[in-house]
N, C-alpha and C. Protein backbone atom coordinates (compact mmCIF):
# COMPACT_ATOMS: atom_id res chain seq x y z
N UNK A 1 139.46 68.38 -120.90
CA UNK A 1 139.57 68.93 -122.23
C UNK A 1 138.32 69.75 -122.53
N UNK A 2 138.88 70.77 -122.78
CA UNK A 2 137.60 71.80 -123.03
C UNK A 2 136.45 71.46 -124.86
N UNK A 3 135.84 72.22 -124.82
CA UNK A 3 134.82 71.74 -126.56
C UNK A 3 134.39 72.71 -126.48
N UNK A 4 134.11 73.53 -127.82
CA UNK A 4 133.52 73.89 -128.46
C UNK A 4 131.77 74.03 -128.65
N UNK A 5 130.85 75.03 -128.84
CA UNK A 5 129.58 74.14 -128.86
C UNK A 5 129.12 75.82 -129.40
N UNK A 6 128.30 75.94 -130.53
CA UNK A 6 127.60 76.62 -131.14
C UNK A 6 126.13 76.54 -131.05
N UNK A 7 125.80 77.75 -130.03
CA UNK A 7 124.49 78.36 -129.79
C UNK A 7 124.08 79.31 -130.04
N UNK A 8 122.57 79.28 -130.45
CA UNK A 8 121.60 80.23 -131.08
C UNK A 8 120.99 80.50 -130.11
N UNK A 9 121.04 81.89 -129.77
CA UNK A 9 119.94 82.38 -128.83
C UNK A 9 119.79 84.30 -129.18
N UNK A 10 118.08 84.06 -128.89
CA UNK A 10 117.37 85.37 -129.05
C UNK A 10 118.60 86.51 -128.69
N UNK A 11 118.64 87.83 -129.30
CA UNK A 11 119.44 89.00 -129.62
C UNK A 11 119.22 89.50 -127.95
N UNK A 12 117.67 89.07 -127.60
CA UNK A 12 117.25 89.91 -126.11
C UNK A 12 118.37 89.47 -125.14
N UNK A 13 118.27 87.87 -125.37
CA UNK A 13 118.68 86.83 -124.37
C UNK A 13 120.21 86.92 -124.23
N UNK A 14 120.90 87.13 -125.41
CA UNK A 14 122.17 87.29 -125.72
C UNK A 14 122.63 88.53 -124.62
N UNK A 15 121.67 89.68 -125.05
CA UNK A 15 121.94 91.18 -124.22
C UNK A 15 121.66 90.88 -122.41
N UNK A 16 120.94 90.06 -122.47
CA UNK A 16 120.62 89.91 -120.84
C UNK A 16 122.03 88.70 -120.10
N UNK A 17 122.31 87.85 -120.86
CA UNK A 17 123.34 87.02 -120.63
C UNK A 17 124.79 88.06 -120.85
N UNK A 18 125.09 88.83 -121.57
CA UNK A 18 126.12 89.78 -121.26
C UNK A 18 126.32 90.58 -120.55
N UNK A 19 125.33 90.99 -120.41
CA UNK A 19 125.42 92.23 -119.34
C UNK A 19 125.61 91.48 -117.68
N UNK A 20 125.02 90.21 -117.57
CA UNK A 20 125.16 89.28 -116.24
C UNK A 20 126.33 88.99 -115.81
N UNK A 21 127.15 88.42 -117.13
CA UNK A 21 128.42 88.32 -117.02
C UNK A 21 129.32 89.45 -117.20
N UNK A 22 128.93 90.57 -117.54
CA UNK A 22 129.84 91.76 -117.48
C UNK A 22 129.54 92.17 -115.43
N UNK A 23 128.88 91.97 -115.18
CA UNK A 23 128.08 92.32 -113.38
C UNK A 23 128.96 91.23 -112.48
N UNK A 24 129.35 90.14 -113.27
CA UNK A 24 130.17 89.18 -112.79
C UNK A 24 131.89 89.23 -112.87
N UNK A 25 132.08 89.66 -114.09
CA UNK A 25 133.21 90.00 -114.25
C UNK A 25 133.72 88.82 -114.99
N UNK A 26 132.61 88.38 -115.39
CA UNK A 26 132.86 86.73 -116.35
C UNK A 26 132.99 87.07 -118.17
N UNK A 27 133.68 86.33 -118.71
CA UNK A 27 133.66 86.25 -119.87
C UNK A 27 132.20 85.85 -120.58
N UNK A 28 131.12 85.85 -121.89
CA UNK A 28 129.84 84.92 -121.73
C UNK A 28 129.92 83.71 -121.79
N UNK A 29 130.93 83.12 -122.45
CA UNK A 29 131.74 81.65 -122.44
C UNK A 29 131.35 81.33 -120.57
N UNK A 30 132.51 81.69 -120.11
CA UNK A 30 132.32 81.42 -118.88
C UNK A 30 130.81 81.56 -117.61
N UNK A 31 130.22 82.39 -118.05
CA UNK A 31 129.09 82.79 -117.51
C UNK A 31 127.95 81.50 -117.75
N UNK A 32 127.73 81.56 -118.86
CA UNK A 32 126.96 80.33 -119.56
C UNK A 32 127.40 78.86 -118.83
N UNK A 33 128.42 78.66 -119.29
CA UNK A 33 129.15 77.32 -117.91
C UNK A 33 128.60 77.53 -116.46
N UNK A 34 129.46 78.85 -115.66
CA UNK A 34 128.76 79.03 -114.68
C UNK A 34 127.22 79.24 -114.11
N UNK A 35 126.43 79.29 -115.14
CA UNK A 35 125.00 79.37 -114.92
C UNK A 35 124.45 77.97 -114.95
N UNK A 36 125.05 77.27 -115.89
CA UNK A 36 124.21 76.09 -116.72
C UNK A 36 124.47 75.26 -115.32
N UNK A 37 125.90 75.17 -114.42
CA UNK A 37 126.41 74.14 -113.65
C UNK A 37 125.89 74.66 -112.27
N UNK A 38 125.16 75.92 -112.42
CA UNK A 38 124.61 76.31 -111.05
C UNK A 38 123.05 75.68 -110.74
N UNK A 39 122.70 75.90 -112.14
CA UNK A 39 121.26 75.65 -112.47
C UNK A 39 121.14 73.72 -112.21
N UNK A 40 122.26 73.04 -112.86
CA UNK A 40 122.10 71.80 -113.05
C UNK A 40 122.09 71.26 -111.18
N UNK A 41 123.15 71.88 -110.47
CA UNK A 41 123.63 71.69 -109.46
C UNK A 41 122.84 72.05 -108.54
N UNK A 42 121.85 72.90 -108.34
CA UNK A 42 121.04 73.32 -107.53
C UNK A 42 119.48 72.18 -107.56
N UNK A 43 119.40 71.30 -109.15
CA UNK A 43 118.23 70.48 -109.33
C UNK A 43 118.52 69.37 -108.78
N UNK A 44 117.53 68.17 -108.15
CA UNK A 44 117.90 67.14 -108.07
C UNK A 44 117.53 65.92 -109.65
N UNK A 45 118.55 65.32 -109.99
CA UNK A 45 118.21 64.55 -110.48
C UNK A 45 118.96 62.98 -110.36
N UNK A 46 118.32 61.95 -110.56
CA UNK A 46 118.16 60.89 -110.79
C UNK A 46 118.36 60.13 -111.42
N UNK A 47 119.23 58.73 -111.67
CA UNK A 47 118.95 57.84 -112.92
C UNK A 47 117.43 57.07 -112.33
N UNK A 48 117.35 56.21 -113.33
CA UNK A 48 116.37 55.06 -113.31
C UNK A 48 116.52 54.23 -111.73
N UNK A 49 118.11 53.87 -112.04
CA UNK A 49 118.21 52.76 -110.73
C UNK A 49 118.21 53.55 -109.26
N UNK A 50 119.07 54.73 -109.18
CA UNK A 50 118.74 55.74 -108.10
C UNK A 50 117.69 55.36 -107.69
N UNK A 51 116.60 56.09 -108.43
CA UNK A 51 114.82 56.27 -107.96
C UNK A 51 114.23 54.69 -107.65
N UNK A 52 115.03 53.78 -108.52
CA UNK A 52 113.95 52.49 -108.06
C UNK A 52 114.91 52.11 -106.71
N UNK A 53 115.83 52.35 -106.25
CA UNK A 53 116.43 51.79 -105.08
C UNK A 53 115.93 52.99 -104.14
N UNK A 54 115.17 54.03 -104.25
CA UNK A 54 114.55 55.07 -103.19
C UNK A 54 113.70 54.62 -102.91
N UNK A 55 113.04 54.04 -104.01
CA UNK A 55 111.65 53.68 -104.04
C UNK A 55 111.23 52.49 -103.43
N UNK A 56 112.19 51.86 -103.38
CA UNK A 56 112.16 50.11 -102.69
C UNK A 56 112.87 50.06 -101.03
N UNK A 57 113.31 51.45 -100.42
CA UNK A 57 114.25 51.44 -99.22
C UNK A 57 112.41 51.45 -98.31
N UNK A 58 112.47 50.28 -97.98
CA UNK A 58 111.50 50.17 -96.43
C UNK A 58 111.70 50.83 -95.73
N UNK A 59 113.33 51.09 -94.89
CA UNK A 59 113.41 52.06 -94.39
C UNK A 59 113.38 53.68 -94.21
N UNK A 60 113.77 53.79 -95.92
CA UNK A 60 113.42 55.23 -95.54
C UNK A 60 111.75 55.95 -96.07
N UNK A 61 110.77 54.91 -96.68
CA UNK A 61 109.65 55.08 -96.90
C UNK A 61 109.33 54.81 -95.19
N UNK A 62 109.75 54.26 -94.36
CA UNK A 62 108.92 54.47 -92.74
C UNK A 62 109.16 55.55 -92.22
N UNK A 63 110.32 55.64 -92.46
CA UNK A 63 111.06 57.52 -91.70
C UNK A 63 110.08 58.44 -92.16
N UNK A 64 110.10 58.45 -93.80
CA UNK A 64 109.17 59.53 -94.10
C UNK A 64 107.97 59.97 -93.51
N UNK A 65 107.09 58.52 -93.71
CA UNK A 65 105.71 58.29 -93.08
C UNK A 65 105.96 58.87 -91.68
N UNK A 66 106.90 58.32 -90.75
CA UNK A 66 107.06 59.16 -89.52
C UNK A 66 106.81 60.27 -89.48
N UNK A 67 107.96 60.81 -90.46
CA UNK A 67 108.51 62.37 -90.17
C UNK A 67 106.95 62.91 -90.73
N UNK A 68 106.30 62.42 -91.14
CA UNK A 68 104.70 63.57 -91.99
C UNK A 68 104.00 63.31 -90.64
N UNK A 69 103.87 61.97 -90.11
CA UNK A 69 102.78 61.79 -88.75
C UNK A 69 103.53 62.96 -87.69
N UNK A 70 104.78 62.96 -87.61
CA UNK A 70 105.03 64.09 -86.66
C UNK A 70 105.17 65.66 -86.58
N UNK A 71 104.96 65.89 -88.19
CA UNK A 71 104.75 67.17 -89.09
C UNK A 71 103.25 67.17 -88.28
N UNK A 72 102.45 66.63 -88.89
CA UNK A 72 101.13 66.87 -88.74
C UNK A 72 100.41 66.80 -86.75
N UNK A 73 101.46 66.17 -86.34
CA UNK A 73 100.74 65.85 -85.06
C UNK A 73 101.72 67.55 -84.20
N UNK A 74 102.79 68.14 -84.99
CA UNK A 74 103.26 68.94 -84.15
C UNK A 74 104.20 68.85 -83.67
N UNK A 75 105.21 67.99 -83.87
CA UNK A 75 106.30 67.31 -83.08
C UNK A 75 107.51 67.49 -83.88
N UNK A 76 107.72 68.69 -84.14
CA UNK A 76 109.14 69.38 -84.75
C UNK A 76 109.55 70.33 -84.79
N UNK A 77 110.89 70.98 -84.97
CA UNK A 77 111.59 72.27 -84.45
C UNK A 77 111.61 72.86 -85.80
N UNK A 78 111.76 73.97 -85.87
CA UNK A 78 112.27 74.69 -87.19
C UNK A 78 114.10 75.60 -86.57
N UNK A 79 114.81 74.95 -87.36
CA UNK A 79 115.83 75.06 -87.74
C UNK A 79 116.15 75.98 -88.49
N UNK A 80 116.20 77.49 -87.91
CA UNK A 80 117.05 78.55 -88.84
C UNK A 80 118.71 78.63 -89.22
């Protein structure tokens, strides 16, 4: 189910967000969605319990520690 949502934004910001979505071929409705879910989707985020169960994995706090001792000692490929 779609909603409604009333935003205020600068006259500049408005002109730079239309013209993006006119380059897109997007409506600004749609553009704004598509930006906001690109932007959200591209960040990592986290709850509380996520991060404390990252934070408590023994195992992958040793991998890490590995993977930096073998960063630093030279012992990895770069992957294009």
């Amino acid at each position: 189910m779609t909603k409604t949502v009333t935003l205020r934004i600068d006259e500049e910001v408005y002109k730079i967000i239309k013209f993006a979505a006119q380059g897109d071929k997007r409506t600004i409705s749609n553009f704004i969605e598509y930006a906001t879910m690109n932007y959200l989707s591209s960040n990592s985020y986290v709850s509380d319990n996520e991060m404390d169960e990252i934070v408590n994995d023994d195992n992958l706090k040793k991998g890490l520690k590995k993977g930096l001792q073998d960063i630093k000692k030279g012992k990895y490929i770069v992957v294009s």
